[in-house]
Protein backbone atom coordinates (compact mmCIF):
# COMPACT_ATOMS: atom_id res chain seq x y z
CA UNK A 1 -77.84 -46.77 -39.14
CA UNK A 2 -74.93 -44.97 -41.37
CA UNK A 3 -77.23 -44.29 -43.80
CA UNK A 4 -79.95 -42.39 -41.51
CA UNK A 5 -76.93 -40.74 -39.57
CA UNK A 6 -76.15 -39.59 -43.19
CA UNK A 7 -79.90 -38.30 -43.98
CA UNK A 8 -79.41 -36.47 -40.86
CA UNK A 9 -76.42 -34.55 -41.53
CA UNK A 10 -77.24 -33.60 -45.27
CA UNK A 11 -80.94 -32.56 -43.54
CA UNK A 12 -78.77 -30.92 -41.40
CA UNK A 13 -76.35 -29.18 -43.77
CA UNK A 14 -80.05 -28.05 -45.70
CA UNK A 15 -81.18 -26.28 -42.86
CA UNK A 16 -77.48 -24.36 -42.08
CA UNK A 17 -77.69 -23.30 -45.76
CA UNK A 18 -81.44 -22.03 -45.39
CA UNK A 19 -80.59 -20.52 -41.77
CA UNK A 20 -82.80 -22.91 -40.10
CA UNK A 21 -80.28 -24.38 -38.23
CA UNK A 22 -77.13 -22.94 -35.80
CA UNK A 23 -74.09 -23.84 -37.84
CA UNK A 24 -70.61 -24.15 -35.88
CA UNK A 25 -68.21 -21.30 -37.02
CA UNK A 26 -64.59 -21.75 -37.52
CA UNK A 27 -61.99 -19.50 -36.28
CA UNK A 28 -61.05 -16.69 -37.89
CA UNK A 29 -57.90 -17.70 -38.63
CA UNK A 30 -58.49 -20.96 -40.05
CA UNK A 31 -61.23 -19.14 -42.50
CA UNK A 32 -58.15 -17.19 -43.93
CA UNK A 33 -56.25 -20.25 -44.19
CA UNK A 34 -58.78 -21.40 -46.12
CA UNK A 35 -59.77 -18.44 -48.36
CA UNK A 36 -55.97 -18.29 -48.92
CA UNK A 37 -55.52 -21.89 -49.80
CA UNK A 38 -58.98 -21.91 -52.52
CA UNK A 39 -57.19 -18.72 -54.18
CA UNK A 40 -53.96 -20.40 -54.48
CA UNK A 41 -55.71 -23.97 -56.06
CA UNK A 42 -57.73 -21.43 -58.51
CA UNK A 43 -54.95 -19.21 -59.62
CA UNK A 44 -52.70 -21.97 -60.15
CA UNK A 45 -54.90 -23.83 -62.46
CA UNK A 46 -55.65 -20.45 -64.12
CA UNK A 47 -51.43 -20.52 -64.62
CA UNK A 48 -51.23 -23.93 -65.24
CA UNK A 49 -53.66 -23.65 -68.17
CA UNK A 50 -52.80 -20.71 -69.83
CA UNK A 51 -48.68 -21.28 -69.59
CA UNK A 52 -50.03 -24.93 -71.24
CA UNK A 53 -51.43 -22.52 -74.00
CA UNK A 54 -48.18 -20.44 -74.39
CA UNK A 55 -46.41 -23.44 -74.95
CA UNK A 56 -48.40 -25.70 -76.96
CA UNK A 57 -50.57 -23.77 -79.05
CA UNK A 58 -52.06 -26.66 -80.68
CA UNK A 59 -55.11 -28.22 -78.76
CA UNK A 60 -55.22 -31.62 -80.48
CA UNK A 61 -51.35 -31.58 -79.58
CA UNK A 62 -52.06 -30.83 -75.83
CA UNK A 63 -54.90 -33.62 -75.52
CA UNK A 64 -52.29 -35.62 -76.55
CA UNK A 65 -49.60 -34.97 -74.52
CA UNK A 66 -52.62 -35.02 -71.22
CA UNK A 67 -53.68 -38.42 -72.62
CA UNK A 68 -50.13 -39.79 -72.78
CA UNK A 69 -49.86 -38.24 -69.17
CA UNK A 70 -52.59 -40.38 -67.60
CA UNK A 71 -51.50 -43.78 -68.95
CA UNK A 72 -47.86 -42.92 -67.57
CA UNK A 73 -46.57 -43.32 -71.06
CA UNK A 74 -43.76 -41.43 -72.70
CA UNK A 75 -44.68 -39.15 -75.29
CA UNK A 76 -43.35 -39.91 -78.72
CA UNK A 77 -40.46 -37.62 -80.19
CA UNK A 78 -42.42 -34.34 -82.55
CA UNK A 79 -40.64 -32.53 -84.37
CA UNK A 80 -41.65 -28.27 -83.89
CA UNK A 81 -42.91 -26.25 -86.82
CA UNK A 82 -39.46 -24.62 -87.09
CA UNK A 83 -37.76 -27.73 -87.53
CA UNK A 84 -40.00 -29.13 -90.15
CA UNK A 85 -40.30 -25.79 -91.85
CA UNK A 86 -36.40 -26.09 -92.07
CA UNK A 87 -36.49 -29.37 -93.10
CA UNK A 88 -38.85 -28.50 -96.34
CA UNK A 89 -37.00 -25.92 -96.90
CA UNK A 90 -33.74 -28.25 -97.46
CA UNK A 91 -35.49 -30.53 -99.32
CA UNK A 92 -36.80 -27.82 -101.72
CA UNK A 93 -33.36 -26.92 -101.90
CA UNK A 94 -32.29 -30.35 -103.37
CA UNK A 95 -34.98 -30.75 -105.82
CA UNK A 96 -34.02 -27.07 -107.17
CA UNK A 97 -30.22 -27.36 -107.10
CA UNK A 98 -28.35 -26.19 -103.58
CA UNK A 99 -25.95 -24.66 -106.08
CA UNK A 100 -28.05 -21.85 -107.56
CA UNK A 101 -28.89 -18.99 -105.78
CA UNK A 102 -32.31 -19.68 -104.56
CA UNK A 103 -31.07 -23.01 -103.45
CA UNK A 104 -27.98 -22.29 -101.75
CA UNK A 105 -30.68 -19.52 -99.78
CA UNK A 106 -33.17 -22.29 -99.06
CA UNK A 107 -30.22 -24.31 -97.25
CA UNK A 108 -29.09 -21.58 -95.31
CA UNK A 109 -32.48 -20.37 -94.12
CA UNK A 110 -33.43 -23.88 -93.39
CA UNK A 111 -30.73 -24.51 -91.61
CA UNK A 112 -31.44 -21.53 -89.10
CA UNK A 113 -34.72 -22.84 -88.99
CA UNK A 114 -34.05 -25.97 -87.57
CA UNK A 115 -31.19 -24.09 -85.29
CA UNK A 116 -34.61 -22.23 -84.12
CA UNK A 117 -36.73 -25.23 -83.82
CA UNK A 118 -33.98 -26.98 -81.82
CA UNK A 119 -33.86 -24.21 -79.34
CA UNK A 120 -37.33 -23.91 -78.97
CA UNK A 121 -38.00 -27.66 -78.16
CA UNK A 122 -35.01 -27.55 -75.40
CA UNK A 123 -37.16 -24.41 -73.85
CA UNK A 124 -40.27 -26.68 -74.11
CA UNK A 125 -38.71 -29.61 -72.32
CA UNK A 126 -36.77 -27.10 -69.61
CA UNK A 127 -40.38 -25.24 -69.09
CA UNK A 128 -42.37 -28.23 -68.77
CA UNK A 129 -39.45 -29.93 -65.85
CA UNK A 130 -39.33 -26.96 -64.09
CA UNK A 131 -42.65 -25.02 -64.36
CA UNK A 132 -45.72 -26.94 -65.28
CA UNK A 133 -45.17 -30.02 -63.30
CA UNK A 134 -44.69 -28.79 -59.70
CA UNK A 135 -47.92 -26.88 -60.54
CA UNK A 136 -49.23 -30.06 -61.80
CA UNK A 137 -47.89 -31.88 -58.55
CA UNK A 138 -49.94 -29.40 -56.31
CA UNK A 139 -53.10 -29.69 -57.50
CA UNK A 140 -52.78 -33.58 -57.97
CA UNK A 141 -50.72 -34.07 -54.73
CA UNK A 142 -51.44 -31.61 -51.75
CA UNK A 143 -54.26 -30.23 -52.99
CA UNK A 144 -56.14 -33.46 -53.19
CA UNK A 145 -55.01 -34.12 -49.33
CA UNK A 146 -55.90 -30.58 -48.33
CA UNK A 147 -59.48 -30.97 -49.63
CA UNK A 148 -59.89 -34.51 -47.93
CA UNK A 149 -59.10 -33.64 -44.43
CA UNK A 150 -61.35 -30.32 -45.53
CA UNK A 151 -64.16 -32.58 -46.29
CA UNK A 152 -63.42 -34.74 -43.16
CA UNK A 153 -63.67 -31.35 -41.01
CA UNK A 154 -66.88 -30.34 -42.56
CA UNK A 155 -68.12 -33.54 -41.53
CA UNK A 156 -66.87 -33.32 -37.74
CA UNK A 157 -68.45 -30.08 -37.56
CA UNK A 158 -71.67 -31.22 -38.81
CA UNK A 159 -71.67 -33.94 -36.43
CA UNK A 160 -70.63 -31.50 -33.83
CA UNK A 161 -73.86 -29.14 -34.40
CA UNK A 162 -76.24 -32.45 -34.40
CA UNK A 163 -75.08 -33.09 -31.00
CA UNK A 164 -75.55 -29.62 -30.24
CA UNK A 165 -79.13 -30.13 -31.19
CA UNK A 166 -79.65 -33.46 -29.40
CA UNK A 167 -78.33 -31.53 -26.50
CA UNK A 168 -80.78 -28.69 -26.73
CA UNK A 169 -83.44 -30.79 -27.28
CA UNK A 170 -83.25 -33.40 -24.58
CA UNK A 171 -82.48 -30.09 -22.24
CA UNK A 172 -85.66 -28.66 -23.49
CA UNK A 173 -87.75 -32.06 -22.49
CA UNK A 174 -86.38 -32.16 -19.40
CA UNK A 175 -87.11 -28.93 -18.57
CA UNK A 176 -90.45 -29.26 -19.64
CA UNK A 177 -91.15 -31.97 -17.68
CA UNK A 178 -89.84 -30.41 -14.57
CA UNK A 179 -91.95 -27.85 -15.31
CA UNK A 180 -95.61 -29.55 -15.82
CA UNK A 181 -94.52 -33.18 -13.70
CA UNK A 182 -97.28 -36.06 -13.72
CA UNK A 183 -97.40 -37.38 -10.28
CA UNK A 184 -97.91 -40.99 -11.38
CA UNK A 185 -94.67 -41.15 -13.45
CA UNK A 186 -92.49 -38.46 -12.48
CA UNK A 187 -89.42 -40.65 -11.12
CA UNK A 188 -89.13 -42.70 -13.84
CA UNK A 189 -89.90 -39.98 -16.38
CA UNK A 190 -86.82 -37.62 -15.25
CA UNK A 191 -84.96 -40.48 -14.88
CA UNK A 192 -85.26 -41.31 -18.71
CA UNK A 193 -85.13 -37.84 -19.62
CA UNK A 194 -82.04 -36.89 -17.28
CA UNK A 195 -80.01 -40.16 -18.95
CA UNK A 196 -80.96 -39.01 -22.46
CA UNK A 197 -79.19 -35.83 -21.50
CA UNK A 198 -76.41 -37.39 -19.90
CA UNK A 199 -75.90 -39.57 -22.92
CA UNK A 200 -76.34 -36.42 -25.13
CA UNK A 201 -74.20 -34.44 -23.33
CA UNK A 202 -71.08 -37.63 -23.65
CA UNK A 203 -71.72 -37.56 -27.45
CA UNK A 204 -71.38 -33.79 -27.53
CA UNK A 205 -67.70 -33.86 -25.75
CA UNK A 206 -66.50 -36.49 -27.98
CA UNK A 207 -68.06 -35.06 -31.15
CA UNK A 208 -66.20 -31.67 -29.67
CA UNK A 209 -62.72 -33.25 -29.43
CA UNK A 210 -62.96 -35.18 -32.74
CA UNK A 211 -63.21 -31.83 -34.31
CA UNK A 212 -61.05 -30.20 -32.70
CA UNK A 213 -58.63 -32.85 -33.58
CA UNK A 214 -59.37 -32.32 -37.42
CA UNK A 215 -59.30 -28.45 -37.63
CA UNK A 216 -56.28 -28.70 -36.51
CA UNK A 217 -55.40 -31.20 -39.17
CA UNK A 218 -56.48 -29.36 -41.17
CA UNK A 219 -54.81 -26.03 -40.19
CA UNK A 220 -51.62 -27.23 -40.04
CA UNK A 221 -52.13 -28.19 -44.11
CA UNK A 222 -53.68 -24.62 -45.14
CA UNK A 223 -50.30 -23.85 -43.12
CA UNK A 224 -48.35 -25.63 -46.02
CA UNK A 225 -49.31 -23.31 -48.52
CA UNK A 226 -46.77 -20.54 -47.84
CA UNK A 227 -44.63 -23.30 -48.59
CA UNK A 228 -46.19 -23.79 -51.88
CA UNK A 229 -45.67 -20.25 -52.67
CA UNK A 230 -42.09 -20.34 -52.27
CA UNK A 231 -41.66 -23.38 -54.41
CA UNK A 232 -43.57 -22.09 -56.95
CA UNK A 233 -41.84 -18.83 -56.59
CA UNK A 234 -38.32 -20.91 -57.48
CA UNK A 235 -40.35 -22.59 -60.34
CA UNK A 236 -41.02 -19.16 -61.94
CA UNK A 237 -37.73 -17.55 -61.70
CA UNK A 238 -36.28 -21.13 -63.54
CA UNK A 239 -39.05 -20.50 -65.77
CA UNK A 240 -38.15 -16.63 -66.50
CA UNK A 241 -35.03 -17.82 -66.86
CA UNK A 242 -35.48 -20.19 -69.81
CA UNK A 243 -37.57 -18.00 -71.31
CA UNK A 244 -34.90 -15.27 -71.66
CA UNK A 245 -32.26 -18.03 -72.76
CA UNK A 246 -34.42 -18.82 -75.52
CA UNK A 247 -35.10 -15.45 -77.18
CA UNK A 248 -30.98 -14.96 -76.56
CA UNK A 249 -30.39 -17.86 -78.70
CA UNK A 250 -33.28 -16.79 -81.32
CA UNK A 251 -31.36 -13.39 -81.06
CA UNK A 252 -28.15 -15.21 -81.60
CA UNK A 253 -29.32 -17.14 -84.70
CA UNK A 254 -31.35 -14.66 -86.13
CA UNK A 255 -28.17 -12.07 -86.51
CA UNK A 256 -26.17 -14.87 -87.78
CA UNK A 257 -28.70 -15.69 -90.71
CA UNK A 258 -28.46 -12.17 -91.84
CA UNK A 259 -24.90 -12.58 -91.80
CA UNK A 260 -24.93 -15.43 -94.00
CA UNK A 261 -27.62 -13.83 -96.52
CA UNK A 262 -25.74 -10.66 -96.83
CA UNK A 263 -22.36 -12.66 -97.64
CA UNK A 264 -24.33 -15.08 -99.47
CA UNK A 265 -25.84 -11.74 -101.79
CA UNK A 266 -22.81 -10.22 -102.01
CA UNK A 267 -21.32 -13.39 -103.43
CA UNK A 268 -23.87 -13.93 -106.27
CA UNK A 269 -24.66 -9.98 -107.25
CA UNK A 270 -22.57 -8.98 -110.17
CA UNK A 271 -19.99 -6.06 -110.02
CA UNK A 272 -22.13 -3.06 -110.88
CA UNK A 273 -25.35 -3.99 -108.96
CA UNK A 274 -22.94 -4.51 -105.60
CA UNK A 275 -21.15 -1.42 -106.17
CA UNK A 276 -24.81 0.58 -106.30
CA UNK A 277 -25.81 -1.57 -103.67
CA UNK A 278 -23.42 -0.54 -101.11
CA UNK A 279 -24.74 0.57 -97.96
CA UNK A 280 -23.82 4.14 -96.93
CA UNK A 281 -20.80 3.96 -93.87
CA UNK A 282 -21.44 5.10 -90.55
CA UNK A 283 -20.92 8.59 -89.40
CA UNK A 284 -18.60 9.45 -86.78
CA UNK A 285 -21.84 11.31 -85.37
CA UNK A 286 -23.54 8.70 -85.09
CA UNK A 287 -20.89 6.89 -83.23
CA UNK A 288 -19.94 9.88 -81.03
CA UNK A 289 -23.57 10.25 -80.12
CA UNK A 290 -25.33 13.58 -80.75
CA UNK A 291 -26.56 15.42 -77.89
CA UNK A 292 -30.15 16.68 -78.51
CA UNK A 293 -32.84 14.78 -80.64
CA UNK A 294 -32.19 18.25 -83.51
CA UNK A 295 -29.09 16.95 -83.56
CA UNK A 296 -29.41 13.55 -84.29
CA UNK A 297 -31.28 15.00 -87.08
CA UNK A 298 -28.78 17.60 -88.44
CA UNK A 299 -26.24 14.02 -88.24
CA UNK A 300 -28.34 12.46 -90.30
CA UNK A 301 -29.18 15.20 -92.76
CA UNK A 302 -25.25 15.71 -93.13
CA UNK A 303 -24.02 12.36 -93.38
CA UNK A 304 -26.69 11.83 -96.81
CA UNK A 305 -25.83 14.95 -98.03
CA UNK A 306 -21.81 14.40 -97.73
CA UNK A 307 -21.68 10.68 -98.59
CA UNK A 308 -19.50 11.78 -101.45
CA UNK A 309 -17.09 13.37 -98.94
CA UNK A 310 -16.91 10.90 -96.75
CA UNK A 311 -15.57 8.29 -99.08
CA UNK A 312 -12.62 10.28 -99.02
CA UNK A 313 -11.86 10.19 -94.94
CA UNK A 314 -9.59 8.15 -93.08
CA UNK A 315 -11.07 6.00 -90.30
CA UNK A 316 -13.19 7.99 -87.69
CA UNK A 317 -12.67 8.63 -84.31
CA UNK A 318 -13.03 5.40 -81.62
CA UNK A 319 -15.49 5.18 -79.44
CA UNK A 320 -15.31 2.35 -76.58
CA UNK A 321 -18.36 -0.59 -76.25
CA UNK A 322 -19.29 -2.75 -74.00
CA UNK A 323 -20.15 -6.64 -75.82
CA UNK A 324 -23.63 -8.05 -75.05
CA UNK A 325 -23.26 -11.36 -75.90
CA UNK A 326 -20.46 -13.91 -76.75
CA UNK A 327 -19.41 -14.08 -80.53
CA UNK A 328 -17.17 -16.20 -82.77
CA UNK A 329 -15.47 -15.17 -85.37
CA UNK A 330 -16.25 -17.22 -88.58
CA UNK A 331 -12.81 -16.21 -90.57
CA UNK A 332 -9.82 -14.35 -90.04
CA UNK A 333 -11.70 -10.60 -90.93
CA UNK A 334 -13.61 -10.71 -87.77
CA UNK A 335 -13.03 -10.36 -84.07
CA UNK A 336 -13.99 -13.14 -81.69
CA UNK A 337 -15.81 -11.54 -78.84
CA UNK A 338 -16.62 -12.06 -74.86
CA UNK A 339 -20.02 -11.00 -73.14
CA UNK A 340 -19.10 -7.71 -70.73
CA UNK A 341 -15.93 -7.26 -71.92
CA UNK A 342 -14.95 -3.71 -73.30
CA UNK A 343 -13.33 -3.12 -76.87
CA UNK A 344 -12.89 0.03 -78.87
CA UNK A 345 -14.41 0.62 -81.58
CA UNK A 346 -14.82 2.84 -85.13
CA UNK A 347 -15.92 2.74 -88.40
CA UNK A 348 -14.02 3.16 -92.28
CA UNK A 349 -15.77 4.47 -95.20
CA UNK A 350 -17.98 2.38 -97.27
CA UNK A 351 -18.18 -0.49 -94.32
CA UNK A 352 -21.61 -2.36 -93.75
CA UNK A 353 -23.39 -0.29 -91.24
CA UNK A 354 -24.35 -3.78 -89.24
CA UNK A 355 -20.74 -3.89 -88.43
CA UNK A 356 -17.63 -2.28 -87.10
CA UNK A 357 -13.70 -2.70 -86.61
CA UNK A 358 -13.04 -3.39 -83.19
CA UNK A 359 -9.69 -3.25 -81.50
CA UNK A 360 -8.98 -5.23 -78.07
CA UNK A 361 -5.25 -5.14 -77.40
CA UNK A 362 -3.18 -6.07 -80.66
CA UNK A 363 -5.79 -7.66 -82.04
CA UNK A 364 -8.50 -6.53 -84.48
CA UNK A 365 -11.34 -7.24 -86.80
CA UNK A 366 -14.99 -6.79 -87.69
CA UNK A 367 -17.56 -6.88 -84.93
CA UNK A 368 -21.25 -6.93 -85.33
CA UNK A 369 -22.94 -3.92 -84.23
CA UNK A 370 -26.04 -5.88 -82.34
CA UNK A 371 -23.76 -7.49 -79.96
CA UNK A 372 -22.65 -4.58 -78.34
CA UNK A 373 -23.78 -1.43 -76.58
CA UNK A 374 -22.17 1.95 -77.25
CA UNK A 375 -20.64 3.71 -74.45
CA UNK A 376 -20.46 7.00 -74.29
């Protein structure tokens, strides 16, 4: 019996798709529910998959991880391609000698690199906690429910329209018989033909309330998704938010290994080579900030053509700034410094142009330039 009840309703989902058969419509605003709650399930695998991508670049890497995922195993420890490129770079450094030049340069580079590396993998884990698996926990959680009591209401309602049908039909007979009667038979004919619509009519008013019952079920799911929106909302603002940690502390490291490879060539370059070397100082235009873009050209134009006559001036005028990030001083020449706080500023004659002297109080001592912004 299940199985020709079943034959029946695919028959009569056939016909509904041919528009052979009346078909049931749902309300109008359970249809949006529904549109809204498909484009939700698509976009967020679209997310899902390409933030997957972003992260892990490496498909055999990602199989991996998904394969580890289904047994509910833990994923072994994997070193990124920062930290191993660090890590070759130290070991070159020890076949070559740490103490020569290249050497000492392959330490301090690797180093950085595995600085980088380590950042990169606490983004990973952060992003993957907080972004990719309450994606991961929709689609495998509510949307698997939602679609269930979805297929459970497309069922009611095709059960609903075959009773419409059987309705119709034994309305139709009797009709028809009422119409053309046969006097030899007619009690016992409307008789059977006024029970099958009686009996038609029963099946029809519980097949109604059954699916009744489910859309509304079912609604109050689709309902859930605005829900969904807001926690996925949260999950991408602690995803942004990582993110812009991350390329802070690649910022961060990034300054400081050009720190270390400009002490580190000023340590090994002889006398001669250093003293040609020498970048040219900041001008006090520059620093005072020229007013119109021909300016900012004339500043520049003057401060090549008088870098003889500026090795002669005192310190130039101070400018306030406003620090960008937190900084610590690595020796006694430098000034330790606090994000948002403001310190004043200038430059001397023959400094490095990546830094100036920056005064806060009573104390003083070199500040990088990329950790602040120049106020005017």
């Amino acid at each position: 019996k299940n199985i020709s009840v079943q034959l029946y309703a695919s028959g009569r989902f056939t016909e509904e798709k041919l528009g052979q058969a009346e078909k049931t419509e749902l309300d109008q605003h359970l249809e949006n529910l529904i549109a809204r709650a498909d484009g939700t399930k698509n976009w967020t695998e679209k997310i899902l998959r390409q933030t997957e991508v972003l992260l892990q670049p490496n498909p055999s890497a990602r199989i991996e991880e998904f394969i580890y995922d289904k047994l509910d195993k833990k994923l072994p420890s994997r070193a990124t391609n920062a930290e191993l490129l660090g890590q070759y770079m130290v070991d070159a450094a020890a076949e070559f000698g740490p103490e020569t030049p290249y050497g000492c340069t392959l330490v301090t580079v690797g180093e950085y690199q595995r600085k980088l590396g380590g950042a990169e993998r606490e983004f990973l884990q952060t992003s993957a906690a907080s972004f990719l698996t309450p994606l991961r926990n929709f689609l495998e959680g509510d949307w698997r429910t939602i679609s269930k009591e979805r297929r459970l209401l497309e069922n009611r309602r095709l059960d609903l329209d075959i009773c419409k049908a059987r309705v119709k039909k034994a309305k139709q007979a009797e009709a028809k018989a009422a119409a053309a009667p046969d006097f030899q038979e007619t009690r016992p004919r409307n008789y059977v033909l006024s029970a099958s619509a009686s009996a038609a009519e029963l099946e029809l008013r519980v097949a109604q309330t059954e699916f009744d019952r489910q859309a509304e079920v079912t609604r109050l799911l689709l309902e859930g998704i605005g829900s969904t929106h807001l926690n996925h909302l949260r999950c991408l603002q602690d995803f942004s938010e990582a993110q812009a940690t991350f390329y802070a502390q690649c910022h961060h490291y990034t300054q400081d290994l050009q720190r270390e490879l400009h002490r580190c060539s000023n340590a090994v370059a002889p006398p001669h080579s250093s003293a040609a070397a020498a970048p040219q100082p900041v001008s006090s235009a520059f620093l005072s900030g020229p007013s119109s873009p021909g300016a900012a050209v004339s500043s520049l134009s003057s401060q090549t053509a008088g870098a003889l006559t500026q090795t002669q001036l005192a310190v130039t005028g101070t400018r306030k700034a406003k620090v960008l990030y937190d900084y610590d001083a690595h020796d006694d020449s430098e000034l330790s410094l606090l994000a948002d706080e403001l310190i004043s500023v200038y430059t001397v004659p023959g400094m490095d142009p990546d830094w100036l002297i920056g005064e806060r109080g009573n104390e003083k001592g070199k500040v990088p330039v990329t950790y602040l912004e120049l106020l005017s």
